[in-house]
Each structure stands twice: as structure tokens, then as C-alpha cells.
N, C-alpha and C. Protein backbone atom coordinates (compact mmCIF):
# COMPACT_ATOMS: atom_id res chain seq x y z
N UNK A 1 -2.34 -15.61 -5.51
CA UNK A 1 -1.29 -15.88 -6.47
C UNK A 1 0.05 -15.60 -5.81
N UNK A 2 1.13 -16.64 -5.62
CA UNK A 2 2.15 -16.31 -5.42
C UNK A 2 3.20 -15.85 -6.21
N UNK A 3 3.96 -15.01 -6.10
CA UNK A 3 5.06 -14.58 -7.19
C UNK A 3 6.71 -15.19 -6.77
N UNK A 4 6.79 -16.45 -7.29
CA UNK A 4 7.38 -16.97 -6.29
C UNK A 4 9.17 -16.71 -6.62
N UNK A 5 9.31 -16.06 -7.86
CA UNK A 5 10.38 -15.29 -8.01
C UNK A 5 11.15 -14.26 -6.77
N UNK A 6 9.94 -14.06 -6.14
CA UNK A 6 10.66 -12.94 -4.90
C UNK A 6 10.11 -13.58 -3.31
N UNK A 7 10.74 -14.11 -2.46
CA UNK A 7 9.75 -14.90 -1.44
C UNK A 7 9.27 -13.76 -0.31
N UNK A 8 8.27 -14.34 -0.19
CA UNK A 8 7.79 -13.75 0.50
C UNK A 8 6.64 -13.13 -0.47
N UNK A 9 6.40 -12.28 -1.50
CA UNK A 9 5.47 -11.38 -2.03
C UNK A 9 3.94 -12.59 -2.47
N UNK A 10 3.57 -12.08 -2.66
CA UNK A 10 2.21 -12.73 -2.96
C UNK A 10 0.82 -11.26 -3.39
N UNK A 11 0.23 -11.91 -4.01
CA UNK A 11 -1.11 -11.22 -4.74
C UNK A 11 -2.06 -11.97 -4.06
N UNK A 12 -2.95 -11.29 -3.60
CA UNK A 12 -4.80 -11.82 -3.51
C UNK A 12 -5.13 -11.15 -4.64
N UNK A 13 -5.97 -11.46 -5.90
CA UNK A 13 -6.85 -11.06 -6.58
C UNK A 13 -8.03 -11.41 -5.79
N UNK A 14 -8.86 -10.06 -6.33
CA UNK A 14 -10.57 -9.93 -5.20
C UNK A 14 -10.33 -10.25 -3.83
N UNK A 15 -9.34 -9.74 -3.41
CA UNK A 15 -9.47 -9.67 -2.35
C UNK A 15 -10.62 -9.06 -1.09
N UNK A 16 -11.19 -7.91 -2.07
CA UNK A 16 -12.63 -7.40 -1.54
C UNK A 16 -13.50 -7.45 -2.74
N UNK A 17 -15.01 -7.19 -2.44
CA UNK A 17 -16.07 -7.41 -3.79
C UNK A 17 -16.09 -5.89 -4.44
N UNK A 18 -16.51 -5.60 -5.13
CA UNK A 18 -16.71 -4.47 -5.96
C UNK A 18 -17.42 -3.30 -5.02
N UNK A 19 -18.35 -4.20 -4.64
CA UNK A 19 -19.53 -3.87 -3.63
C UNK A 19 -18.82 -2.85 -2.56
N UNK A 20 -17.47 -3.87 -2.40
CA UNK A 20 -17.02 -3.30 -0.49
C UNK A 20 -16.07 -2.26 -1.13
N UNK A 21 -15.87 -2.15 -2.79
CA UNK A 21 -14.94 -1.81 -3.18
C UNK A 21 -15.60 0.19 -2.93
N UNK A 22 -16.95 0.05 -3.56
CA UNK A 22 -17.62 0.85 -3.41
C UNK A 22 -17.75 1.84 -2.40
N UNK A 23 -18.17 0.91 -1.27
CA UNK A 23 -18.41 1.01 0.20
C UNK A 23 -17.78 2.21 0.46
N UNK A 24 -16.31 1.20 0.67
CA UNK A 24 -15.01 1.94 0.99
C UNK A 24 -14.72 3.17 0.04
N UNK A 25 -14.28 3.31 -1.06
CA UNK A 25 -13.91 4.49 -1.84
C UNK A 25 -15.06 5.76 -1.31
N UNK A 26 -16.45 5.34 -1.32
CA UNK A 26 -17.35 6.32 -1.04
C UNK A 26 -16.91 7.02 0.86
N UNK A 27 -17.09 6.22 1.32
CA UNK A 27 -16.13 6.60 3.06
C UNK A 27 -15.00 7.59 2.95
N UNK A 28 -13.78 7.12 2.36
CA UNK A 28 -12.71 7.58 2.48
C UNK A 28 -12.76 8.71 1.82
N UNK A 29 -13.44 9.04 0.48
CA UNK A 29 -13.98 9.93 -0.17
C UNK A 29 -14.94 11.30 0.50
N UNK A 30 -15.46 10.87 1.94
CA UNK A 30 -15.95 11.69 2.62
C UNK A 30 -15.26 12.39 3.76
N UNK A 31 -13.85 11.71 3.70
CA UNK A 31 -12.68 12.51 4.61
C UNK A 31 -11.54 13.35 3.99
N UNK A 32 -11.26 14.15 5.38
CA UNK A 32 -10.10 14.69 4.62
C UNK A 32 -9.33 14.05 4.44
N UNK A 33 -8.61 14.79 3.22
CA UNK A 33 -7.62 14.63 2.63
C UNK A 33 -6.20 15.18 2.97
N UNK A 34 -4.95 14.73 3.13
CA UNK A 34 -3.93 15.50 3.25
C UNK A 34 -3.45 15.72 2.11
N UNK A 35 -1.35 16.46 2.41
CA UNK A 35 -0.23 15.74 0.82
C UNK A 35 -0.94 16.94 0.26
N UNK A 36 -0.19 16.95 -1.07
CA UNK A 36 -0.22 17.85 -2.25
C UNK A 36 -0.26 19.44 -1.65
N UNK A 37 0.63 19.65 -0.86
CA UNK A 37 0.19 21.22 -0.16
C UNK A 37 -0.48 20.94 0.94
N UNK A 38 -0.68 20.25 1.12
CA UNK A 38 -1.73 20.27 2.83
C UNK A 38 -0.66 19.42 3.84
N UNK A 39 -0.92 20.09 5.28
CA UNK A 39 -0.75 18.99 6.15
C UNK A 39 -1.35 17.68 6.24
N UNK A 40 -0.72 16.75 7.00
CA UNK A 40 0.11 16.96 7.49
C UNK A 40 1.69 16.34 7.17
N UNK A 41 1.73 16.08 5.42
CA UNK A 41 2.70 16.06 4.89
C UNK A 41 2.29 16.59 3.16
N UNK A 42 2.77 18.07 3.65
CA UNK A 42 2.43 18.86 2.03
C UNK A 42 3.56 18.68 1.29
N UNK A 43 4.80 18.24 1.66
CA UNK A 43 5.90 17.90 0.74
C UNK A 43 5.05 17.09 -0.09
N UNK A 44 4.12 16.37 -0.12
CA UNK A 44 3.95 14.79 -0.88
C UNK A 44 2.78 15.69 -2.20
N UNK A 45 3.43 14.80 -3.35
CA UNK A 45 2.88 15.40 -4.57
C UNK A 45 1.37 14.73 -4.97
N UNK A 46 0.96 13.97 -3.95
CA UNK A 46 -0.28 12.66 -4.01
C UNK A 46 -0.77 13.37 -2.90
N UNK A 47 -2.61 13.03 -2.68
CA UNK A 47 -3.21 13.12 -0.92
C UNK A 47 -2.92 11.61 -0.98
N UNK A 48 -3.36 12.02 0.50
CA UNK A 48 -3.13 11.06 1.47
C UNK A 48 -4.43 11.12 2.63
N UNK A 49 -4.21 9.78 2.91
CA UNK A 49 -5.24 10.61 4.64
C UNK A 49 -4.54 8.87 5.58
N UNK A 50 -4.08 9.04 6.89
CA UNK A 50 -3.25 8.38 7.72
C UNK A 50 -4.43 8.23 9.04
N UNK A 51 -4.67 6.88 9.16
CA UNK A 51 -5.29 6.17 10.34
C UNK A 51 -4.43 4.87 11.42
N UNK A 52 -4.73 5.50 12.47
CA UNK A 52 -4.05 4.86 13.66
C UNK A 52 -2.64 5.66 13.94
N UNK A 53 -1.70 5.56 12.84
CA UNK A 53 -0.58 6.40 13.55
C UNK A 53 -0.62 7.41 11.98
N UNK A 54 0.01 8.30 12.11
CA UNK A 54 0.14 9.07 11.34
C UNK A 54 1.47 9.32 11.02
N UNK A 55 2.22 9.07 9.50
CA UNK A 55 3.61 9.37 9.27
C UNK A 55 3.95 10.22 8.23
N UNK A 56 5.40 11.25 9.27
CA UNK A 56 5.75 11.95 8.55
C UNK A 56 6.73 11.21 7.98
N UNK A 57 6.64 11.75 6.42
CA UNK A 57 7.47 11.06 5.05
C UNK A 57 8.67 12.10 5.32
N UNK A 58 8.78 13.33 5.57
CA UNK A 58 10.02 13.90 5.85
C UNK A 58 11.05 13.94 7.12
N UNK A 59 10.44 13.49 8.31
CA UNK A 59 11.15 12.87 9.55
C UNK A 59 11.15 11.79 9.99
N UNK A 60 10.37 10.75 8.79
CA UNK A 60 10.48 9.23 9.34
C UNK A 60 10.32 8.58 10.34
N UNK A 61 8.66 9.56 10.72
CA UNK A 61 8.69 8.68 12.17
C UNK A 61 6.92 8.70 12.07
N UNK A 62 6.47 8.69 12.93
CA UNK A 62 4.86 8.29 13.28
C UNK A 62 4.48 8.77 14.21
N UNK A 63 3.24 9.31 14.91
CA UNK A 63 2.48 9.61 16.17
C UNK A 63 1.36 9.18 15.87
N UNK A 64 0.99 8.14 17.61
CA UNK A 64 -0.35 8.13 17.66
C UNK A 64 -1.50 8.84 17.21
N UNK A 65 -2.75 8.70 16.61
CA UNK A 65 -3.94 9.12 16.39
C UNK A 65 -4.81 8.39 16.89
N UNK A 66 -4.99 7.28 17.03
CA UNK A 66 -6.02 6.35 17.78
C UNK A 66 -6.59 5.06 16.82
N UNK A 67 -7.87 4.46 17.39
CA UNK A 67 -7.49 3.07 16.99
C UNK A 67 -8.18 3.09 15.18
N UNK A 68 -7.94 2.47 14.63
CA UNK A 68 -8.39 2.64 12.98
C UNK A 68 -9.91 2.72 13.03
N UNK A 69 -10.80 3.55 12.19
CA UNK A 69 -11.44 3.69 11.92
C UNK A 69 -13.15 2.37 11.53
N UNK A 70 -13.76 2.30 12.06
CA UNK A 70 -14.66 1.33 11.61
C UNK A 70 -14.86 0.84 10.24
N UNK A 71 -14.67 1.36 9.31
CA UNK A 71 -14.84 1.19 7.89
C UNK A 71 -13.76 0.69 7.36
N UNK A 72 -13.01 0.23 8.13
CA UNK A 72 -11.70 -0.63 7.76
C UNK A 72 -11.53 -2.11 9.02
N UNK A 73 -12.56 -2.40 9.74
CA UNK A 73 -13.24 -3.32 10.45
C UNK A 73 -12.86 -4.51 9.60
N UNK A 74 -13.70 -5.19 8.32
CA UNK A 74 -13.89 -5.70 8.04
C UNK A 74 -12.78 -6.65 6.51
N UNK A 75 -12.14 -5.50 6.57
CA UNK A 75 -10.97 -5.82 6.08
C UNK A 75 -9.76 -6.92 7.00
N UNK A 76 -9.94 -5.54 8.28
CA UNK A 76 -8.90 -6.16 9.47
C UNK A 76 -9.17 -7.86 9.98
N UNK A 77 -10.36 -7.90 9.99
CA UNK A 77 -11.28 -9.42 10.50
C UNK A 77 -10.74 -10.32 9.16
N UNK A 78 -10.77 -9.57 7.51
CA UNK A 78 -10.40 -11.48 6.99
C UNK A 78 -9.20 -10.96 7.00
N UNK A 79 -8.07 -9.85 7.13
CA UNK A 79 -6.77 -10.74 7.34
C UNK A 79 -6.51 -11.51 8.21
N UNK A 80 -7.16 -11.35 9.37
CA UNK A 80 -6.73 -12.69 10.24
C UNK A 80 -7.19 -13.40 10.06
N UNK A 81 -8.43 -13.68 9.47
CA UNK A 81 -9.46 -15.08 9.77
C UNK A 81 -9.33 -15.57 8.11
N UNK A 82 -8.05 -15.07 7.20
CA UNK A 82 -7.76 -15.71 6.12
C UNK A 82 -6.55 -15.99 6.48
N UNK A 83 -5.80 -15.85 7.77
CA UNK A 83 -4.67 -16.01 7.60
C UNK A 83 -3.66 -15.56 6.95
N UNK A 84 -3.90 -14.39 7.13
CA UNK A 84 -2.72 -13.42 6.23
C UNK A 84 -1.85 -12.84 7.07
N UNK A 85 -2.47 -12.35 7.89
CA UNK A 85 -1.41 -12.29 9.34
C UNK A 85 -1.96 -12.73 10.94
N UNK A 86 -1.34 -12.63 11.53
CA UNK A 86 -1.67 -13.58 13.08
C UNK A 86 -1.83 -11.55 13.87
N UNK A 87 -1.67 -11.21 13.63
CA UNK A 87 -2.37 -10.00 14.33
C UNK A 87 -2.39 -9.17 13.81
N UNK A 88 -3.96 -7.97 14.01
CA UNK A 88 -4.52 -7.39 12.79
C UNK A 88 -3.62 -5.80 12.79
N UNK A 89 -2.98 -5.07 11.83
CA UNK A 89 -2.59 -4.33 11.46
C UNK A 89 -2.90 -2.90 12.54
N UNK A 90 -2.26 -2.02 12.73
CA UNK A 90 -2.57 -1.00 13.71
C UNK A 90 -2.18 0.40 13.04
N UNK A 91 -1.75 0.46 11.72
CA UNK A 91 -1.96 1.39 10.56
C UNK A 91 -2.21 1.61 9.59
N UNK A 92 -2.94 2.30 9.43
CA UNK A 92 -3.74 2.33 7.65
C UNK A 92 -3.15 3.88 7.20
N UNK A 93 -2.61 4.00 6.00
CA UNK A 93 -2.08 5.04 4.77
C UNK A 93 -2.45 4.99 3.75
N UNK A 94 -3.43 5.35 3.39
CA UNK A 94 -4.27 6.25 2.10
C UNK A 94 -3.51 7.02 1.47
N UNK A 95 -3.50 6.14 -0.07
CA UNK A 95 -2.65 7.38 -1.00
C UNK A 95 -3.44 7.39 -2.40
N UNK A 96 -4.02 8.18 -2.41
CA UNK A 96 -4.53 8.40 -4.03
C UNK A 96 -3.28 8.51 -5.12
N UNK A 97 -3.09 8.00 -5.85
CA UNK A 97 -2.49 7.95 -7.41
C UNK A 97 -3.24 8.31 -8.64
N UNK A 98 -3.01 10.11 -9.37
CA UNK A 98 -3.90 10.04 -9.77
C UNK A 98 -2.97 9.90 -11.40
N UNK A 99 -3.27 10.14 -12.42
CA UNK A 99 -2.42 10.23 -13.72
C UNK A 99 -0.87 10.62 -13.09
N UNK A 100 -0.28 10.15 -13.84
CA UNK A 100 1.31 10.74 -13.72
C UNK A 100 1.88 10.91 -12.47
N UNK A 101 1.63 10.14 -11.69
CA UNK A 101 1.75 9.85 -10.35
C UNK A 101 2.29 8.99 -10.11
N UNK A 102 2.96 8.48 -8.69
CA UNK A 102 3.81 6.93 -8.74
C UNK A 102 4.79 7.26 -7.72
N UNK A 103 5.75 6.16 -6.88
CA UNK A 103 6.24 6.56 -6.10
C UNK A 103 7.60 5.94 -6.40
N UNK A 104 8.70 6.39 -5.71
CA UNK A 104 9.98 5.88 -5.77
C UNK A 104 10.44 4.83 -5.70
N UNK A 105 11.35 4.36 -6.31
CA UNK A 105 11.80 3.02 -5.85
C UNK A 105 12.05 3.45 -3.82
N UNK A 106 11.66 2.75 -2.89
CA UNK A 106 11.78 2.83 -1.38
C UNK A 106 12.00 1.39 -0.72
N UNK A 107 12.02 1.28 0.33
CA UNK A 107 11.64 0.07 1.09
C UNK A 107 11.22 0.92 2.49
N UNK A 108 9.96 0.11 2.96
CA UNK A 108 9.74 1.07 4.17
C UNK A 108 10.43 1.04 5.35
N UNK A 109 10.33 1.51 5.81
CA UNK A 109 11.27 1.91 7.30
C UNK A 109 11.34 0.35 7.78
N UNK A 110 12.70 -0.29 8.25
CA UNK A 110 12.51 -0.81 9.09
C UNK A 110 12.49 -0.89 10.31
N UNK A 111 13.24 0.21 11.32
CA UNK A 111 12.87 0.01 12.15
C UNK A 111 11.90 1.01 12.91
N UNK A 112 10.63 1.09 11.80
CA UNK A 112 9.26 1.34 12.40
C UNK A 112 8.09 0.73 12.21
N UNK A 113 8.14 -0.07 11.25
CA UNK A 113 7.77 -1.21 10.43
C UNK A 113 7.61 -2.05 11.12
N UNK A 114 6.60 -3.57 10.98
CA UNK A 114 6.96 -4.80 10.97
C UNK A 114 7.34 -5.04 10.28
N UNK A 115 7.29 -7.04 10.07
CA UNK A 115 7.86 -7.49 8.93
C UNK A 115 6.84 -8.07 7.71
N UNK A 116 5.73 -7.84 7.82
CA UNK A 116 4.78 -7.48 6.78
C UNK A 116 3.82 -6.56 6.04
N UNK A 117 3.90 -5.63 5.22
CA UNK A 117 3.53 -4.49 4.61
C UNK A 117 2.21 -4.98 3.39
N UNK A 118 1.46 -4.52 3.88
CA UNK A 118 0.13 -5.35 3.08
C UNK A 118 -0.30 -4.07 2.27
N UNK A 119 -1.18 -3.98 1.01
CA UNK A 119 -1.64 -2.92 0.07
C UNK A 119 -2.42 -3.35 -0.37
N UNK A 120 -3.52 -3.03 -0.56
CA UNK A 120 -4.99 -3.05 -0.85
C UNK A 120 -4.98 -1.58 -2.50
N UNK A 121 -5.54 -2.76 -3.63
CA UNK A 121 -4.97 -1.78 -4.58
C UNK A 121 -6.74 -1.51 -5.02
N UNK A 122 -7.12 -0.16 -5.09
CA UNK A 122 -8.58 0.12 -5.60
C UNK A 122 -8.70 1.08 -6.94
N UNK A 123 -9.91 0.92 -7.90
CA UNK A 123 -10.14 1.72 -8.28
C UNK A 123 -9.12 1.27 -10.05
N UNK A 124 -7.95 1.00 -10.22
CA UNK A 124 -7.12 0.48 -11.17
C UNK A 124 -6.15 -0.75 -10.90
N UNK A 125 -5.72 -0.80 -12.05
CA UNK A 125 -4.56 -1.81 -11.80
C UNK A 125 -3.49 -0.33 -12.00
N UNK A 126 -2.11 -1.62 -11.47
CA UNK A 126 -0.66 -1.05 -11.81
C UNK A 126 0.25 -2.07 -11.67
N UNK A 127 0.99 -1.71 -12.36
CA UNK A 127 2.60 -2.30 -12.08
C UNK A 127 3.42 -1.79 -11.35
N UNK A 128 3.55 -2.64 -10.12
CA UNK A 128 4.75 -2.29 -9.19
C UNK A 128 6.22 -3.43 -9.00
N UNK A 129 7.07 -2.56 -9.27
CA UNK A 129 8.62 -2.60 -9.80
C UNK A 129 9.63 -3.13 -8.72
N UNK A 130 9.66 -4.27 -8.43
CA UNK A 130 10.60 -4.50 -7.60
C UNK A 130 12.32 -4.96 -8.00
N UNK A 131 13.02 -4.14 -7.15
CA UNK A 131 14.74 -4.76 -7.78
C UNK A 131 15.05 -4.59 -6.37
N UNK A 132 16.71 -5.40 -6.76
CA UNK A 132 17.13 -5.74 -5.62
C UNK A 132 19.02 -5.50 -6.37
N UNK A 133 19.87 -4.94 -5.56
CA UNK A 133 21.05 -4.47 -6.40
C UNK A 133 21.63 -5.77 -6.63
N UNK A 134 22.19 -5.49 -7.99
CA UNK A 134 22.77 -7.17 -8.73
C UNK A 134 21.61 -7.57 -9.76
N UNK A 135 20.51 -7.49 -9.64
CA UNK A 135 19.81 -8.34 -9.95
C UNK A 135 18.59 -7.54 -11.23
N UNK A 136 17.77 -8.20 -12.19
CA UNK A 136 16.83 -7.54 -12.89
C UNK A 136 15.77 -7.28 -12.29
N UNK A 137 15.62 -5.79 -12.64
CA UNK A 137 13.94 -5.58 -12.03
C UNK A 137 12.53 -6.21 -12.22
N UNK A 138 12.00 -6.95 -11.38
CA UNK A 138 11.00 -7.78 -11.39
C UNK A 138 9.53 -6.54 -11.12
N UNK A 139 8.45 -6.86 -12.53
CA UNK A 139 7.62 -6.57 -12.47
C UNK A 139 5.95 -7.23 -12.22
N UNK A 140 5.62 -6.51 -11.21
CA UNK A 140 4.24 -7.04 -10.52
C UNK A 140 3.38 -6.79 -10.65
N UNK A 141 1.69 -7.48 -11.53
CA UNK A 141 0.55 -6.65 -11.39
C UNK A 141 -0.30 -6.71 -10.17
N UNK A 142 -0.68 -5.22 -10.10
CA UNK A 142 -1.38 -5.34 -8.98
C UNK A 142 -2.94 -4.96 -9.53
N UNK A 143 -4.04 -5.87 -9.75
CA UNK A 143 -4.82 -6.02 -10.24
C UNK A 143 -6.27 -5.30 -9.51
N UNK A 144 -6.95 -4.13 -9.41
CA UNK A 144 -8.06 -3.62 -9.16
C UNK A 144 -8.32 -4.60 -7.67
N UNK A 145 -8.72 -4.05 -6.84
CA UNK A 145 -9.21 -4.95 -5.44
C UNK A 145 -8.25 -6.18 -4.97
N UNK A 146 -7.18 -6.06 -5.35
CA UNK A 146 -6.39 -6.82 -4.97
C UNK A 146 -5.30 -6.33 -3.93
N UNK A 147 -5.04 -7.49 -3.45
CA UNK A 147 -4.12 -7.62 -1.85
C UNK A 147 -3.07 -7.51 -2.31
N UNK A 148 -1.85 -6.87 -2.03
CA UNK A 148 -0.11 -7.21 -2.15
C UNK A 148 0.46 -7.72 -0.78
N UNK A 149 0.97 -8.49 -0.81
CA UNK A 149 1.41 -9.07 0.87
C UNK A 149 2.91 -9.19 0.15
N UNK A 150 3.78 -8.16 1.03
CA UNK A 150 5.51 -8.26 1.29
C UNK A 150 5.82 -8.41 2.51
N UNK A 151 6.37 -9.80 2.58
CA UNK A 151 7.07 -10.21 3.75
C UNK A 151 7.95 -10.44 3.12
N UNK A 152 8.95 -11.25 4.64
CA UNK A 152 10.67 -12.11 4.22
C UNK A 152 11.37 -11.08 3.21
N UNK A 153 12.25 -11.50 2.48
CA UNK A 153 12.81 -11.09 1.23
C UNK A 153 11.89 -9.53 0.19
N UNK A 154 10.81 -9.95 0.38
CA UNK A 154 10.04 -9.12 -0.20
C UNK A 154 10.22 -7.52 0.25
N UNK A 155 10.49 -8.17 1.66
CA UNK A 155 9.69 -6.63 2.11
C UNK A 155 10.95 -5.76 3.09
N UNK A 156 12.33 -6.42 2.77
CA UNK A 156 13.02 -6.44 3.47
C UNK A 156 14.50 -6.11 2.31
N UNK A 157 14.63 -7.15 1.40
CA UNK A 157 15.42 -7.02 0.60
C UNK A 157 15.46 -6.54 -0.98
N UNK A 158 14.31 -6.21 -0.90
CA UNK A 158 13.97 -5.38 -2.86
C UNK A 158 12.90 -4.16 -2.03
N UNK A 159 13.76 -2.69 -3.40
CA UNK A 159 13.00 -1.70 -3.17
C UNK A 159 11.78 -2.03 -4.02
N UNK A 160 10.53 -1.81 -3.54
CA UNK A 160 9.24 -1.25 -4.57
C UNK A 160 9.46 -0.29 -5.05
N UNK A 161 8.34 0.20 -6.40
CA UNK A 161 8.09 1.33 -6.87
C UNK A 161 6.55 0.98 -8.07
N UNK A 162 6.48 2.50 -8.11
CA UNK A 162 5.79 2.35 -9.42
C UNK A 162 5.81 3.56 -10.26
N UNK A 163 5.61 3.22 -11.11
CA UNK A 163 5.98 4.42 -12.38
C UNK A 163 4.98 5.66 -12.53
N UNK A 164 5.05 6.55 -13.33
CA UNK A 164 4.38 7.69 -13.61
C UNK A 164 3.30 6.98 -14.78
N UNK A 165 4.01 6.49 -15.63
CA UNK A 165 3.55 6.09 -16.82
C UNK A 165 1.72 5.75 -16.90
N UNK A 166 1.04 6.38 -17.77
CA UNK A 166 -0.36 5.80 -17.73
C UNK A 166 -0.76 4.77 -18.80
N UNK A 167 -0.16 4.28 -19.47
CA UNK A 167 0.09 3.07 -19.88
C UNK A 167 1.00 2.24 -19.84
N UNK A 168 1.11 0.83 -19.13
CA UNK A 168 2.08 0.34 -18.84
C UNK A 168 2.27 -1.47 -19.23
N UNK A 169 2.85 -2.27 -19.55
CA UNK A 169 3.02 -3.56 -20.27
C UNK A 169 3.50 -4.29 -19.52
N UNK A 170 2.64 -5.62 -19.41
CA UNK A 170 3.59 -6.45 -18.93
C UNK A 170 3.44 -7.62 -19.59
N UNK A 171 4.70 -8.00 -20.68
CA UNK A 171 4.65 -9.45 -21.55
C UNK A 171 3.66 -8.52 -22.61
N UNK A 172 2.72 -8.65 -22.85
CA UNK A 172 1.62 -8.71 -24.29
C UNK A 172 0.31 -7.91 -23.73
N UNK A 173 0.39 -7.78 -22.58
CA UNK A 173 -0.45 -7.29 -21.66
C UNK A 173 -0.82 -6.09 -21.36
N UNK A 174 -1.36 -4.84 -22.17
CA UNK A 174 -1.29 -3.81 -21.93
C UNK A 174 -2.76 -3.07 -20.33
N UNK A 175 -1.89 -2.48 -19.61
CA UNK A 175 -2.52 -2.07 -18.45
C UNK A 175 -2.64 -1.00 -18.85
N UNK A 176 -3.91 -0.15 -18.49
CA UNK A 176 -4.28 1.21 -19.07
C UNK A 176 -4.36 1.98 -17.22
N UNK A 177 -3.85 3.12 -16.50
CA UNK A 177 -4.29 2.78 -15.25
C UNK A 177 -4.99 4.57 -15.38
N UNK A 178 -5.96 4.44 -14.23
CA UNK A 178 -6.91 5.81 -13.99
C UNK A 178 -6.65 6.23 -12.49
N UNK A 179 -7.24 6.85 -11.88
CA UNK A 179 -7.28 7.02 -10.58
C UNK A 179 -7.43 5.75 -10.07
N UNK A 180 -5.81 5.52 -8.80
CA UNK A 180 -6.17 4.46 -8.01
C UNK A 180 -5.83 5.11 -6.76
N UNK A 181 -6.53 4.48 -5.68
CA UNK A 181 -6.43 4.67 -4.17
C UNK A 181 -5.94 3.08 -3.52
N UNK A 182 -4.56 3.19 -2.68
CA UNK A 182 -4.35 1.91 -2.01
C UNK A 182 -4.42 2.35 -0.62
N UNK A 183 -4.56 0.78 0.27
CA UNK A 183 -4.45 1.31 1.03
C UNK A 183 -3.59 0.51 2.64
N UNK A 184 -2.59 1.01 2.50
CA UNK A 184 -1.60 -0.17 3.24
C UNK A 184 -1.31 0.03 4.58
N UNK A 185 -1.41 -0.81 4.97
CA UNK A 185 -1.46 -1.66 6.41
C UNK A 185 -0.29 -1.87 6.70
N UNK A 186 0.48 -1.80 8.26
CA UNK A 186 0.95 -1.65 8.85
C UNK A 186 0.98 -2.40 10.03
N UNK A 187 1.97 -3.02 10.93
CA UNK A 187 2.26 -2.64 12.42
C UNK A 187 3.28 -1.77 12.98
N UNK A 188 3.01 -1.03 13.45
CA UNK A 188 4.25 -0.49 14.14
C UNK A 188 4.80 -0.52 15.03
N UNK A 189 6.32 -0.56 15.12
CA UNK A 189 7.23 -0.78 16.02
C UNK A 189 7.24 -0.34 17.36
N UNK A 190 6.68 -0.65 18.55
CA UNK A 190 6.45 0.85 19.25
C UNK A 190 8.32 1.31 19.50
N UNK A 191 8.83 0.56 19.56
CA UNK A 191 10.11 1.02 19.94
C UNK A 191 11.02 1.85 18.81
N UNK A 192 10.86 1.85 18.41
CA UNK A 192 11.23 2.74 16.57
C UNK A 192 10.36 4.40 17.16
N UNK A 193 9.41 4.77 17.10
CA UNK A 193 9.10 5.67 17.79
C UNK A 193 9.75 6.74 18.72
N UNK A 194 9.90 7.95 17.87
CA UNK A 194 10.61 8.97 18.29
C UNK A 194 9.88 9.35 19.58
């Protein structure tokens, strides 16, 4: 689904099966966890757990950890071989959202960033909040196993966010959300690198 109000953004609904949805939550579920008091960013009020590079949210930068994990294999294989991007991602960031949780309006780093920021949404839906100054805030569902792809404009010129709120509307549409885990993809800059 394209959202063609903002260019560049786009939705995969089912982007993975329930099945892989499974898979995965049960894996990631068997690692540590960072965030909420823990290294290796306890400022953060959410866990977390960081594959391939690892970033600190309070010095804005990244260090190697090594190459992503096998259980994220098969993800990496259909973004390219769906054509979602021309080379496969070299960071993965795990963030659990649990009730009353949600993150700031941000835009991610650019110059550590590429120019496409992909999110893999599990476990719930949500609404994520994009504005851009001047303009009305445009709201996005991000639907259980579904893909968010921000490029161009998307991912460059409107902050994201999403709310605390555990019930949330969009049009007539009421979203109820529970524990969700996303999980977003990356390239990184090597030259941005402290």
C-alpha cells in the first residue's frame, strides 16, 4: 500500500506469515534484552536489543558488533528479492513497545543513516504520526506484520512518532494496541562513524 500523501513512505501489509511472525518473536524473546535501566542504553524507557551495529541514543553514533544474526536471514533475502531495496540492510534495532509507550516525534540520523529506514511492525498495530513544519500531521497505520518503508521525502523531510495512547483512531477506525515489538533496518554510513 502506498501512502502517497508523503513520497516515498509505503506499507507492506503481511509482509511476514504469522508463522514467521511466531518464529521470530519466540528467538528474539530468547535474547537479551537492553534500555529500561540496562545497558547498553539505560536512558531508554523501552528494551531494546541492537544487531550488526549497535546505537547509542545518547551520543548518536554506532559501533560495530558483527554481521546480523541468522534469524533475520530470511527477512534480509525478500527485501531484496521483493525489491525493496538493492542491498540488504546491515542493522537491525529491536524495540519492544509495551502499554503507554511510544516514541518522539524524531527523524533518524542522517548522517549515519541511509536513505531508507525500513520497520517491521509485530505483535499489534499502531499509528505512526508523521508532520513536516507548515503542514498537518499525517497519520499512518501500521498494521500487525507489516513493513513501513521511508525513503525520499519520507524519511528525510517529516519527523515520525507514535503516541503513548492505548487506544487510538483513525477516521471510524478504532485501533486497540498491546505489546508490539518492531524491528528496523538500517544501512549505515560508514563515514558518519565516530
Amino acid at each position: 500500500m502506498s501512502t502517497g500523501s508523503i513520497d516515498g513512505l509505503r506499507v507492506i501489509e503481511n509482509f511476514i506469515t504469522l508463522e514467521e511472525e511466531s518464529e521470530l518473536i519466540n528467538e528474539i524473546d530468547k535474547r537479551e534484552w537492553g534500555g529500561n535501566g540496562l545497558p547498553p542504553n539505560p536512558e531508554m524507557k523501552r528494551r531494546s536489543q541492537h544487531y550488526g551495529y549497535e546505537f547509542s541514543y545518547r551520543y548518536r553514533n554506532a559501533r560495530y558488533m558483527g554481521p546480523l544474526p541468522s534469524m533475520l536471514s530470511f527477512i534480509l533475502s525478500r527485501l531484496v528479492s521483493e525489491d525493496i531495496v538493492a542491498t540488504p540492510p546491515d542493522m537491525c534495532t529491536v524495540n519492544e513497545y509495551n502499554l503507554k509507550q511510544g516514541i518522539m516525534p524524531h527523524t533518524d540520523v542522517v548522517s549515519l543513516f541511509g536513505p531508507t529506514i525500513l520497520s517491521l511492525s509485530l505483535l499489534s498495530p499502531c499509528l505512526m504520526r508523521f508532520e513536516k513544519e507548515g503542514e498537518d500531521e499525517i497519520k499512518v497505520l501500521l498494521p500487525q506484520r507489516s513493513l513501513l518503508v521511508m525513503a525520499k521525502s519520507s524519511r528525510f523531510d517529516y519527523k515520525h512518532s507514535i503516541s503513548k495512547d492505548e487506544i487510538e483512531y483513525l477516521g471510524d477506525q478504532k485501533i486497540v494496541r498491546g505489546r508490539r515489538v518492531s524491528l528496523t533496518f538500517r544501512n549505515i554510513i560508514k563515514e558518519g562513524l565516530n
